[in-house]
N, C-alpha and C. Protein backbone atom coordinates (compact mmCIF):
# COMPACT_ATOMS: atom_id res chain seq x y z
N UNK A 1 71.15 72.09 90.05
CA UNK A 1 72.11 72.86 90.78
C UNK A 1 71.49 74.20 91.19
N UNK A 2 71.65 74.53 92.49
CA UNK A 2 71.41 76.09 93.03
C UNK A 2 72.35 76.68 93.13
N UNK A 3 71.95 78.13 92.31
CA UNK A 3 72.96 79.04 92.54
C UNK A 3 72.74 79.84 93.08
N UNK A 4 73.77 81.17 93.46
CA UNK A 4 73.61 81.82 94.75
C UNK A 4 73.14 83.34 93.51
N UNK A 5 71.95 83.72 94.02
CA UNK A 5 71.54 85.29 92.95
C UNK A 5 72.25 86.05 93.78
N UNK A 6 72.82 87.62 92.68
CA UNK A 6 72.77 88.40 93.55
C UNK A 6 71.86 89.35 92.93
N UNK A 7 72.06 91.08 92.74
CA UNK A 7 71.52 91.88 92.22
C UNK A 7 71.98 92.06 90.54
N UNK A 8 72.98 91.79 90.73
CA UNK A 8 73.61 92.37 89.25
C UNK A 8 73.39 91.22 88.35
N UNK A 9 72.85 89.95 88.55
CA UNK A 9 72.55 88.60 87.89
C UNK A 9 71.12 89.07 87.56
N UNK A 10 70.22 89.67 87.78
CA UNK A 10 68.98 89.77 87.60
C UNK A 10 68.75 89.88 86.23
N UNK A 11 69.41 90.47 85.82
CA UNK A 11 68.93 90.61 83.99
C UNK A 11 68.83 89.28 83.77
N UNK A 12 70.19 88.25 84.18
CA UNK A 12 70.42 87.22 83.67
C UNK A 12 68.67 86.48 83.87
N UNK A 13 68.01 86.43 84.77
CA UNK A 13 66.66 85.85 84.75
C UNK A 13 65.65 86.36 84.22
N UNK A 14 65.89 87.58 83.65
CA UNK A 14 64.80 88.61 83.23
C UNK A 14 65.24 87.84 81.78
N UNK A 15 65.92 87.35 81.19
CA UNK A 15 66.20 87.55 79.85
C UNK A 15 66.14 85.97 79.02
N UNK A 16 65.95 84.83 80.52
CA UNK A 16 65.77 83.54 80.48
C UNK A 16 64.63 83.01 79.90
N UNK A 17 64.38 82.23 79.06
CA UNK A 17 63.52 81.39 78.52
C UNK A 17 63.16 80.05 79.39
N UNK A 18 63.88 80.36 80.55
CA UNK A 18 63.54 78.96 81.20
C UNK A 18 63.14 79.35 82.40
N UNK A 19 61.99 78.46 83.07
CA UNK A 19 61.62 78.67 84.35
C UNK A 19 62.29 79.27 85.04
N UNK A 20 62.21 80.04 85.86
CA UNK A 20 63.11 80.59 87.37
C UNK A 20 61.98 79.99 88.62
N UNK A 21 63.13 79.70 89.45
CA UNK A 21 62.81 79.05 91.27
C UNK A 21 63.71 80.06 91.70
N UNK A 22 63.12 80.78 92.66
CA UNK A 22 64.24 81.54 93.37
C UNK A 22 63.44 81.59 94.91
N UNK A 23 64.75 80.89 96.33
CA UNK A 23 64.15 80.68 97.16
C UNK A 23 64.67 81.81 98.16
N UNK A 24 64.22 82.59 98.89
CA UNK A 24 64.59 83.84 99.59
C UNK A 24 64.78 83.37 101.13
N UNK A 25 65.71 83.37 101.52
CA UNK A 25 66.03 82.43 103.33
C UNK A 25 66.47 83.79 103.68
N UNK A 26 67.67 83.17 104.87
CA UNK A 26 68.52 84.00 105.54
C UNK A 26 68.79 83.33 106.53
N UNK A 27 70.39 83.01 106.60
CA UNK A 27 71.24 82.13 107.65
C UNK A 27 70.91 81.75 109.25
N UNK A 28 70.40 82.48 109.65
CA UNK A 28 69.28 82.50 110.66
C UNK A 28 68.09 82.20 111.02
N UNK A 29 67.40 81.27 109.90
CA UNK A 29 66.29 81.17 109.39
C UNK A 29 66.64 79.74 109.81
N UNK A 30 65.63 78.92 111.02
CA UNK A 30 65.59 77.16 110.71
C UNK A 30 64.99 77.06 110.11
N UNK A 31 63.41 77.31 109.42
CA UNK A 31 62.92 76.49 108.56
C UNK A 31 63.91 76.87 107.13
N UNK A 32 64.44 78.34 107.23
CA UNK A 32 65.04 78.21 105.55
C UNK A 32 66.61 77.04 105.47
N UNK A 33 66.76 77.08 106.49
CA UNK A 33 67.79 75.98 107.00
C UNK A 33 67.58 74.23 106.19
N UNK A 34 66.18 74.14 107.02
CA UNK A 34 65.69 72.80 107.03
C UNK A 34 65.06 72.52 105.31
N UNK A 35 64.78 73.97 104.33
CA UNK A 35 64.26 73.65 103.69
C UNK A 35 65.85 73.74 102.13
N UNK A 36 66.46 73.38 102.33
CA UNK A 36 67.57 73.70 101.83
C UNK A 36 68.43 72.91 100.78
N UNK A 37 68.53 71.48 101.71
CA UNK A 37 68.54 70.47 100.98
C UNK A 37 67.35 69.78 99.95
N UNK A 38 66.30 70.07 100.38
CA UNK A 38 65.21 69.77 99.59
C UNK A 38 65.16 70.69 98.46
N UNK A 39 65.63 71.69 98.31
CA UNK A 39 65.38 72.75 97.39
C UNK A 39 66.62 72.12 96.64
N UNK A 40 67.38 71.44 97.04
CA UNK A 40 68.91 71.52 96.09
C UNK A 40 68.35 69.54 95.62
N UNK A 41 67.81 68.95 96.19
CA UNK A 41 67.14 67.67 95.43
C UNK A 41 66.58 68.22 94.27
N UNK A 42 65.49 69.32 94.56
CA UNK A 42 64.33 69.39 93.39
C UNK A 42 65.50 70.31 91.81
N UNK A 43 66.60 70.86 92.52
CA UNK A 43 67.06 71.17 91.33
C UNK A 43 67.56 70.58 90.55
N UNK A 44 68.75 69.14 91.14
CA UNK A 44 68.49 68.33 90.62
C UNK A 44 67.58 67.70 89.66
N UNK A 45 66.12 67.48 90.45
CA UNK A 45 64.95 66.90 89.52
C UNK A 45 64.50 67.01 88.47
N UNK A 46 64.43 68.55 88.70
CA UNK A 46 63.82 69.51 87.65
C UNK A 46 64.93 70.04 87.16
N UNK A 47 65.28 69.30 85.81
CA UNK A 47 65.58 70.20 84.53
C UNK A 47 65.40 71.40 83.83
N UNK A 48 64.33 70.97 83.87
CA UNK A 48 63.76 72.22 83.21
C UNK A 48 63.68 73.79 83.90
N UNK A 49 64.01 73.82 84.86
CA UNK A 49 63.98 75.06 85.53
C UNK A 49 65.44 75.48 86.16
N UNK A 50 65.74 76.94 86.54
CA UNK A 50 67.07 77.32 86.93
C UNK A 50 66.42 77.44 88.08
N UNK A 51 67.17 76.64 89.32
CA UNK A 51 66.95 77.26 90.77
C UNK A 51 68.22 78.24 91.70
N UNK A 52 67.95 79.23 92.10
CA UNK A 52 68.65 80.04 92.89
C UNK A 52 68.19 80.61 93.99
N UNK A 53 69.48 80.98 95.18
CA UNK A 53 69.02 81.06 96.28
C UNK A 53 69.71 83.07 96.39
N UNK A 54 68.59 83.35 97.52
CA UNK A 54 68.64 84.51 97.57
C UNK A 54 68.93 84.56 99.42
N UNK A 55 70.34 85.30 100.05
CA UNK A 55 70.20 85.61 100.91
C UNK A 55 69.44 86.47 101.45
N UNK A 56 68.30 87.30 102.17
CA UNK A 56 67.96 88.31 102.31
C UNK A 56 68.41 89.50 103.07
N UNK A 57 69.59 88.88 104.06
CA UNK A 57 70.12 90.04 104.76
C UNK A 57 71.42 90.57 103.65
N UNK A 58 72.03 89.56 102.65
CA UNK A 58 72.75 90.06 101.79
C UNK A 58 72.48 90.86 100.79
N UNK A 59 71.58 90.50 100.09
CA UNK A 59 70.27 91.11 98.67
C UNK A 59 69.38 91.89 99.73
N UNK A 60 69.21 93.07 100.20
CA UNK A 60 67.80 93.73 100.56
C UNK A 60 67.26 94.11 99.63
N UNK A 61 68.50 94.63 98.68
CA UNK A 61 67.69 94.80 97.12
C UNK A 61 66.31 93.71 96.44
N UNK A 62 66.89 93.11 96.50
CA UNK A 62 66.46 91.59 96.04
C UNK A 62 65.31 91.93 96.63
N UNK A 63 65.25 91.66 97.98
CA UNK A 63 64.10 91.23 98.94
C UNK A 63 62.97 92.34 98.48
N UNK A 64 63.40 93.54 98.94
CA UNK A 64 62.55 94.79 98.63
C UNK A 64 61.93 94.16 96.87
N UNK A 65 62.90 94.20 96.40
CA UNK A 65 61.99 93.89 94.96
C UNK A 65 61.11 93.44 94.58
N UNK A 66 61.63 91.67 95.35
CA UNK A 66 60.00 91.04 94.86
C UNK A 66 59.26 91.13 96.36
N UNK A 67 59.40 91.82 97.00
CA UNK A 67 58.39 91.86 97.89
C UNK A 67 58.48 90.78 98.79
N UNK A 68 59.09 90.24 99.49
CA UNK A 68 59.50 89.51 100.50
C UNK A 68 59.26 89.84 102.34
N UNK A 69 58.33 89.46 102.43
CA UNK A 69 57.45 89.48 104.23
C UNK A 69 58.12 88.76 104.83
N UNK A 70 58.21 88.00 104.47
CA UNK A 70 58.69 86.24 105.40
C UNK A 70 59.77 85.72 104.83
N UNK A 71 60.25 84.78 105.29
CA UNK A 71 61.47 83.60 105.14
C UNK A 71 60.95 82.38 105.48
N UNK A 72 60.96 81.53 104.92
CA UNK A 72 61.72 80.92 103.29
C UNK A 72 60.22 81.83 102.47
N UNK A 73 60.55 81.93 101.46
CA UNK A 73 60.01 82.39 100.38
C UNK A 73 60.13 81.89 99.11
N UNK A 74 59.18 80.96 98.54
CA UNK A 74 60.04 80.84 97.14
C UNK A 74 59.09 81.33 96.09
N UNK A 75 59.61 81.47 95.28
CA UNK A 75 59.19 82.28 93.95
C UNK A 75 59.50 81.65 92.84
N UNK A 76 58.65 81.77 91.91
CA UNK A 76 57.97 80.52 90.41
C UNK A 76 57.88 81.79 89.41
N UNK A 77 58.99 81.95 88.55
CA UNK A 77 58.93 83.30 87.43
C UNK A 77 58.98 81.97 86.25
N UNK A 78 57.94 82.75 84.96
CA UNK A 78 58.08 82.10 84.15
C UNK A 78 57.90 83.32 82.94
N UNK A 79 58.54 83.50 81.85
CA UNK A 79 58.92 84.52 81.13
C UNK A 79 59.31 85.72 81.99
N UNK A 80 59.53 86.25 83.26
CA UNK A 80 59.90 87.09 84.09
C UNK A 80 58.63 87.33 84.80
N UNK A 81 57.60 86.56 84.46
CA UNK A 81 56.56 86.76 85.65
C UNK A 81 56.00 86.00 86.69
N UNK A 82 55.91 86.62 87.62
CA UNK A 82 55.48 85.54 88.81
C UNK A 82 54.31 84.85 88.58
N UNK A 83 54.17 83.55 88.57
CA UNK A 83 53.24 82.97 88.71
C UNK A 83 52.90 81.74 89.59
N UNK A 84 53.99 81.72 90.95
CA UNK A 84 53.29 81.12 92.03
C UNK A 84 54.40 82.12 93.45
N UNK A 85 53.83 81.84 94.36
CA UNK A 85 54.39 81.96 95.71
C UNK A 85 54.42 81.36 96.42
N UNK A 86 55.89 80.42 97.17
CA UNK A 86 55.04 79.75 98.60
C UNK A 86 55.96 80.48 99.78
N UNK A 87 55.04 80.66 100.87
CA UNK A 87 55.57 81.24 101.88
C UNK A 87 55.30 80.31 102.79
N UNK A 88 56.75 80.13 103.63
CA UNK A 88 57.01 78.77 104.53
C UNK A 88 57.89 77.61 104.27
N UNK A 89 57.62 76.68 105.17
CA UNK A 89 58.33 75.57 104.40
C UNK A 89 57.29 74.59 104.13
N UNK A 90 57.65 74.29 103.05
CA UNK A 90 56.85 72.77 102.16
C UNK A 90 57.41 71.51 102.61
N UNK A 91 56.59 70.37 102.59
CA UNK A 91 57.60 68.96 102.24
C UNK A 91 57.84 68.72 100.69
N UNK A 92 58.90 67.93 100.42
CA UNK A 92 59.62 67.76 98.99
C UNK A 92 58.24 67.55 97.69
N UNK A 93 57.36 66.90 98.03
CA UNK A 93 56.34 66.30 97.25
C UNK A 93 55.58 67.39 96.88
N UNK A 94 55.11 68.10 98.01
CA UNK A 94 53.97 69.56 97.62
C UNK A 94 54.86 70.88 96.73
N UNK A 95 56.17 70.80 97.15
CA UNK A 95 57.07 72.04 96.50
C UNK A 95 56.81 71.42 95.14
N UNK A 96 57.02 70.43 94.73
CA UNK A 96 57.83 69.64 93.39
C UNK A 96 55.90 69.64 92.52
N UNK A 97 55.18 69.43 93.42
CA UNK A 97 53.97 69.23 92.68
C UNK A 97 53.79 70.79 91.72
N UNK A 98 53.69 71.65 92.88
CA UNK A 98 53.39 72.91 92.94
C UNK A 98 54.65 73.62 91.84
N UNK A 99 55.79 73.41 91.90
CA UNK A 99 56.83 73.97 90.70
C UNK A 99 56.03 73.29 89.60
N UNK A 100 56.33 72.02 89.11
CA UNK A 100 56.10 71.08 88.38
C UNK A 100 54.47 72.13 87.18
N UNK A 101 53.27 72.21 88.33
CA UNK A 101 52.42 72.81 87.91
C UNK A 101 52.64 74.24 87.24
N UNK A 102 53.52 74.87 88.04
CA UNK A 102 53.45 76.63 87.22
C UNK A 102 54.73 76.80 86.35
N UNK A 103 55.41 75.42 86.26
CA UNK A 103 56.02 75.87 85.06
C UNK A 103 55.88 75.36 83.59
């Protein structure tokens, strides 16, 4: 299941023992569009990890935080630290490889 982050949830991932996926779009965004449903399969998939979605025109906080250039953006925190980035859109197989690996 994806949930929607906002700012005031952040502790809640800072304080998690479990993977974080957090994917950074914005409603205007086709590839964050197109990549959307695939992101809500892999949460499904993956157990083991919490996935959430970050608007960026809603969260600038957010965005400014982790440093966000582009849309789609997703981000791989594991004890609260980043340890992957993908910028763009993926197909389902390379996202899932690539989570799968950094968590």
């Amino acid at each position: 299941m994806v949930q929607e982050l906002k700012k005031e949830a952040l502790k809640k991932i800072k304080d998690s023992q479990k993977p974080t996926i957090i994917k950074f779009g914005a409603v205007w965004c086709a590839p964050c569009k197109a990549l959307t449903p695939v992101f809500k399969e892999l949460s499904k998939e993956i157990k083991k990890a919490s996935f959430y979605e970050v608007n960026i025109d809603a969260e600038l906080e957010l965005a400014k935080k982790f440093k966000i250039m582009s849309v789609p953006t997703i981000i791989i925190l594991k004890k609260s630290q980043e340890t992957a980035r993908i910028n763009g859109f993926s197909n389902k197989e390379t996202l899932k490889s690539t989570i799968l690996s950094k968590i």
